[in-house]
C-alpha atoms as a PDB file:
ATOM      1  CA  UNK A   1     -10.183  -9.740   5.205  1.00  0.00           C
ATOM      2  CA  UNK A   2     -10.759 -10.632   2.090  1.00  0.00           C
ATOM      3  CA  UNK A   3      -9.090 -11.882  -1.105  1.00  0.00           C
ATOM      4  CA  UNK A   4      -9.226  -8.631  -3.291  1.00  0.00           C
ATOM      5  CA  UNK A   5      -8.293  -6.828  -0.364  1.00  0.00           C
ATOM      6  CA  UNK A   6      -5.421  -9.049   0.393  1.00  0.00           C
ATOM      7  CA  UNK A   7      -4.271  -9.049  -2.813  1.00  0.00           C
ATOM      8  CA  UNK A   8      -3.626  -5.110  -3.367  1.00  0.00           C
ATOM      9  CA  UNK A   9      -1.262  -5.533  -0.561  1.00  0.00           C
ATOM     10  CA  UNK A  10       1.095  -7.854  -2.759  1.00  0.00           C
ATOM     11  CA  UNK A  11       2.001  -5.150  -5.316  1.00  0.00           C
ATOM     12  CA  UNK A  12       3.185  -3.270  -1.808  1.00  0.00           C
ATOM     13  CA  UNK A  13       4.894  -6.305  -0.411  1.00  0.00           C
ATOM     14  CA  UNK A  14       7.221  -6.912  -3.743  1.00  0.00           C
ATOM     15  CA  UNK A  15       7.713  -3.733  -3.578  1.00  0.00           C
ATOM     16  CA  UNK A  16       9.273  -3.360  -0.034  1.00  0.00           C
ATOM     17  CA  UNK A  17      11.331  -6.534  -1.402  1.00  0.00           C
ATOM     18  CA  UNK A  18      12.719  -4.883  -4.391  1.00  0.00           C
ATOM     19  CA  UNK A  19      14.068  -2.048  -2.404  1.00  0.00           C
ATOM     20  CA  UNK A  20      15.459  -3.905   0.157  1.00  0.00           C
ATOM     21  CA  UNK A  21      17.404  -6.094  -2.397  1.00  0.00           C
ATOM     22  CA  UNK A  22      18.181  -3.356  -4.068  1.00  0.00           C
ATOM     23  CA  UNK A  23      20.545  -1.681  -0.945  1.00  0.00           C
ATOM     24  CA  UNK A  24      21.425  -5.154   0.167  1.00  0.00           C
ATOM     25  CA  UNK A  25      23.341  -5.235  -3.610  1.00  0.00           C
ATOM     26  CA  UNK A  26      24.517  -1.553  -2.539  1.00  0.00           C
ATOM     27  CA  UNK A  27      25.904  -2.045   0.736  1.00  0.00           C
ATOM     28  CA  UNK A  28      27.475  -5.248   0.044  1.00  0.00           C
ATOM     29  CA  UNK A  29      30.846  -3.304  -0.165  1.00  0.00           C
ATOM     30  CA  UNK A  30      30.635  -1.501   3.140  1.00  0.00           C
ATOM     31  CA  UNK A  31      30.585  -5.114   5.407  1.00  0.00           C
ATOM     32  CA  UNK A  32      33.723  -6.130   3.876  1.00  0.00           C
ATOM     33  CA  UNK A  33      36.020  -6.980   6.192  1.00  0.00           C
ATOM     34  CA  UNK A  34      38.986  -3.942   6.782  1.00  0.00           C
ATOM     35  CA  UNK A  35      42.518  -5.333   5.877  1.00  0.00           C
ATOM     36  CA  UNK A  36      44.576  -4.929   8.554  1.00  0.00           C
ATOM     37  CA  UNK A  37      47.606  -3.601   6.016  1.00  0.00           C
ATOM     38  CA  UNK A  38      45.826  -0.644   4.736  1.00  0.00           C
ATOM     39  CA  UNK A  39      47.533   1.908   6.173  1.00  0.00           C
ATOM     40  CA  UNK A  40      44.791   3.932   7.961  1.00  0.00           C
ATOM     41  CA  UNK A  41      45.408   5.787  10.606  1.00  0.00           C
ATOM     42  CA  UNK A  42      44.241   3.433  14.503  1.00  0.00           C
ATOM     43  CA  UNK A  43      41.077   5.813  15.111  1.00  0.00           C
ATOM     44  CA  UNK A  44      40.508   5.930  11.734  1.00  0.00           C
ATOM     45  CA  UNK A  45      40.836   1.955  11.365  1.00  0.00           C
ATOM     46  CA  UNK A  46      38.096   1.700  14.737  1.00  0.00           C
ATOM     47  CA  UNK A  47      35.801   4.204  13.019  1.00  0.00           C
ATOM     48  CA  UNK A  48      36.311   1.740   9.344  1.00  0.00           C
ATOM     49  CA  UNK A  49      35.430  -1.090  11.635  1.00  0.00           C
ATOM     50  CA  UNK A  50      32.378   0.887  13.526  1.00  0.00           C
ATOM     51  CA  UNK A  51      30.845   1.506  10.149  1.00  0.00           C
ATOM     52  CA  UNK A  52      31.168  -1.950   9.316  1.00  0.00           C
ATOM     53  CA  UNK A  53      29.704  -3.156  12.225  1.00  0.00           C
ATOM     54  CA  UNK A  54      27.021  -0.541  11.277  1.00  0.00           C
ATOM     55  CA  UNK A  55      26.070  -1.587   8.248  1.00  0.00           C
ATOM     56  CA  UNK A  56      26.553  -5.664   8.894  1.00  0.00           C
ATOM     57  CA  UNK A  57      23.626  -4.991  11.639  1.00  0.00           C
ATOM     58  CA  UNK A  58      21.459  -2.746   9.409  1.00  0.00           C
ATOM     59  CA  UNK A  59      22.268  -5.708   6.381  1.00  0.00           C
ATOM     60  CA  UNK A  60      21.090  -8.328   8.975  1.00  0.00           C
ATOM     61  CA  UNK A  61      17.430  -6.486  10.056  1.00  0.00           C
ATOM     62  CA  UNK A  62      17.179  -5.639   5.959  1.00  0.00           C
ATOM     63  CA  UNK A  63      17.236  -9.801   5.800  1.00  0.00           C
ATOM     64  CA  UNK A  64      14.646 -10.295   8.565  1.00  0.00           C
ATOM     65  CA  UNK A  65      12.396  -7.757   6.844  1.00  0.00           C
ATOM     66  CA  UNK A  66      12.569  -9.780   3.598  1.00  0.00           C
ATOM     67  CA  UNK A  67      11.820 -13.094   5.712  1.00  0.00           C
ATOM     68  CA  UNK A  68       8.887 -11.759   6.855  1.00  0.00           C
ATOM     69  CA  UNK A  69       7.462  -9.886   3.847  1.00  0.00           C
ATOM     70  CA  UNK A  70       8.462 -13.528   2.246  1.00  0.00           C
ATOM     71  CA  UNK A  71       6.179 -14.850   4.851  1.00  0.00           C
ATOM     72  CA  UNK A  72       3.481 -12.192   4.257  1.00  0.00           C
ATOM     73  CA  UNK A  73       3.178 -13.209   0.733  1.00  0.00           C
ATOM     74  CA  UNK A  74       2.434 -17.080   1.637  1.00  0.00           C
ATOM     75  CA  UNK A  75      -0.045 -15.753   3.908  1.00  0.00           C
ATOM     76  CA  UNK A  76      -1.830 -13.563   1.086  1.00  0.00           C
ATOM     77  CA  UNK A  77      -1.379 -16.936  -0.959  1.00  0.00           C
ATOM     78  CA  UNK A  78      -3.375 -18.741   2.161  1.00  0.00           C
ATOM     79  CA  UNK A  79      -5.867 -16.556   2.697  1.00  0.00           C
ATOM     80  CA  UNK A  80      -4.920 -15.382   5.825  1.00  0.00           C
ATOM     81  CA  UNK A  81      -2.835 -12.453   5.360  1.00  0.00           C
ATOM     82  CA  UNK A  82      -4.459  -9.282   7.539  1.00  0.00           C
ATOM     83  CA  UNK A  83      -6.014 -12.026  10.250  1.00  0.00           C
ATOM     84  CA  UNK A  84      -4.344 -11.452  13.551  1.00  0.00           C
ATOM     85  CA  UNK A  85      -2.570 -14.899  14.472  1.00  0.00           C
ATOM     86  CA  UNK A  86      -4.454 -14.253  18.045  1.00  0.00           C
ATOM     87  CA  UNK A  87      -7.615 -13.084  18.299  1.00  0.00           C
ATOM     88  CA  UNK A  88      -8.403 -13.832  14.557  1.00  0.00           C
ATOM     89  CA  UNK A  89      -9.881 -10.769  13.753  1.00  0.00           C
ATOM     90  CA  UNK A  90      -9.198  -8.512  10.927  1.00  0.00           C
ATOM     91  CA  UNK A  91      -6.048  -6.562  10.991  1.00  0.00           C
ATOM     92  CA  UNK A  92      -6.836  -2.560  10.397  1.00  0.00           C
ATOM     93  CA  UNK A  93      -5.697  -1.759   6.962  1.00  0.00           C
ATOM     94  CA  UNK A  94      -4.246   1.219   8.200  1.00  0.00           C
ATOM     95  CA  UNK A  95      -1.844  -0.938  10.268  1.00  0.00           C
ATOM     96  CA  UNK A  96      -0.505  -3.259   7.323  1.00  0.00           C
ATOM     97  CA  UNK A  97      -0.318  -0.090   5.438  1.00  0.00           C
ATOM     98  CA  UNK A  98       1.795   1.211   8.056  1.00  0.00           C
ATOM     99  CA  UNK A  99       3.919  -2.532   8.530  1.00  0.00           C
ATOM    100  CA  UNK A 100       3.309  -4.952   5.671  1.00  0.00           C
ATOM    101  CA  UNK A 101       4.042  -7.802   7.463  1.00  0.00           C
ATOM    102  CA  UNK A 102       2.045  -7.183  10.724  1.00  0.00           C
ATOM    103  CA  UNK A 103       0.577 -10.573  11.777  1.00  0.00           C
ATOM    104  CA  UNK A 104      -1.232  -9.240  14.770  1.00  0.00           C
ATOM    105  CA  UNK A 105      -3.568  -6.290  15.854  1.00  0.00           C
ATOM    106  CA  UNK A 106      -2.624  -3.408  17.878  1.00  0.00           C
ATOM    107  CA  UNK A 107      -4.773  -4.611  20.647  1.00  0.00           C
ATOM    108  CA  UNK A 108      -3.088  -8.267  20.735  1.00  0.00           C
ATOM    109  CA  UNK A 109      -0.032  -6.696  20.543  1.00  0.00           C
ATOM    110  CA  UNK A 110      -0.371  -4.434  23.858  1.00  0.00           C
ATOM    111  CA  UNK A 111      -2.005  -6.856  25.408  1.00  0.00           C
ATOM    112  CA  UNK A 112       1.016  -9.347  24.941  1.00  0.00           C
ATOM    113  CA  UNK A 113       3.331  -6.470  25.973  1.00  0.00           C
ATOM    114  CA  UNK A 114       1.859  -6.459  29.521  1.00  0.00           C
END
């Protein structure tokens, strides 16, 4: 793939980022930790702490995304974003369309799968 073409993927990329920071900041509030002297009723206190749990895992794959759009943007720096880190062919634009920071193709990835 080529520069220009790796480089209309960073607008994309930063944006992905921007919204992910943006309900990181939002959801801060809702993995606080629940205070066991708030007088909630017990299923409603194991429903508070459900959600929590909810939203600390959704928080936690909302990181990993940024990590690896982070690392999709060194790659478009490098040259090698949209190169499959196995076969080193071109990854479809369709597919990096579809996940930003794909690092291999379709065919790669089934054929690790197996």
């Amino acid at each position: 793939m080529d520069k220009s073409t790796q480089e209309t993927f960073r607008p994309l990329i930063e944006a992905r980022m921007d919204e992910l920071n943006a309900t990181l900041a939002s959801t801060k509030e809702d993995t606080a930790a629940i205070s066991p002297d708030v007088s909630i009723g017990r299923l409603s206190r194991l429903d508070s702490m459900q959600m929590q749990q909810m939203a600390v895992g959704m928080q936690s794959r909302m990181r990993e995304e940024l990590k690896q759009l982070k690392e999709a943007l060194l790659r478009i720096d490098r040259g090698r974003y949209g190169t499959c880190e196995m076969c080193r062919k071109d990854i479809p634009t369709e597919r990096l369309e579809f996940q930003l920071d794909a690092t291999v193709c379709v065919a790669c990835l089934r054929g690790a799968r197996k």
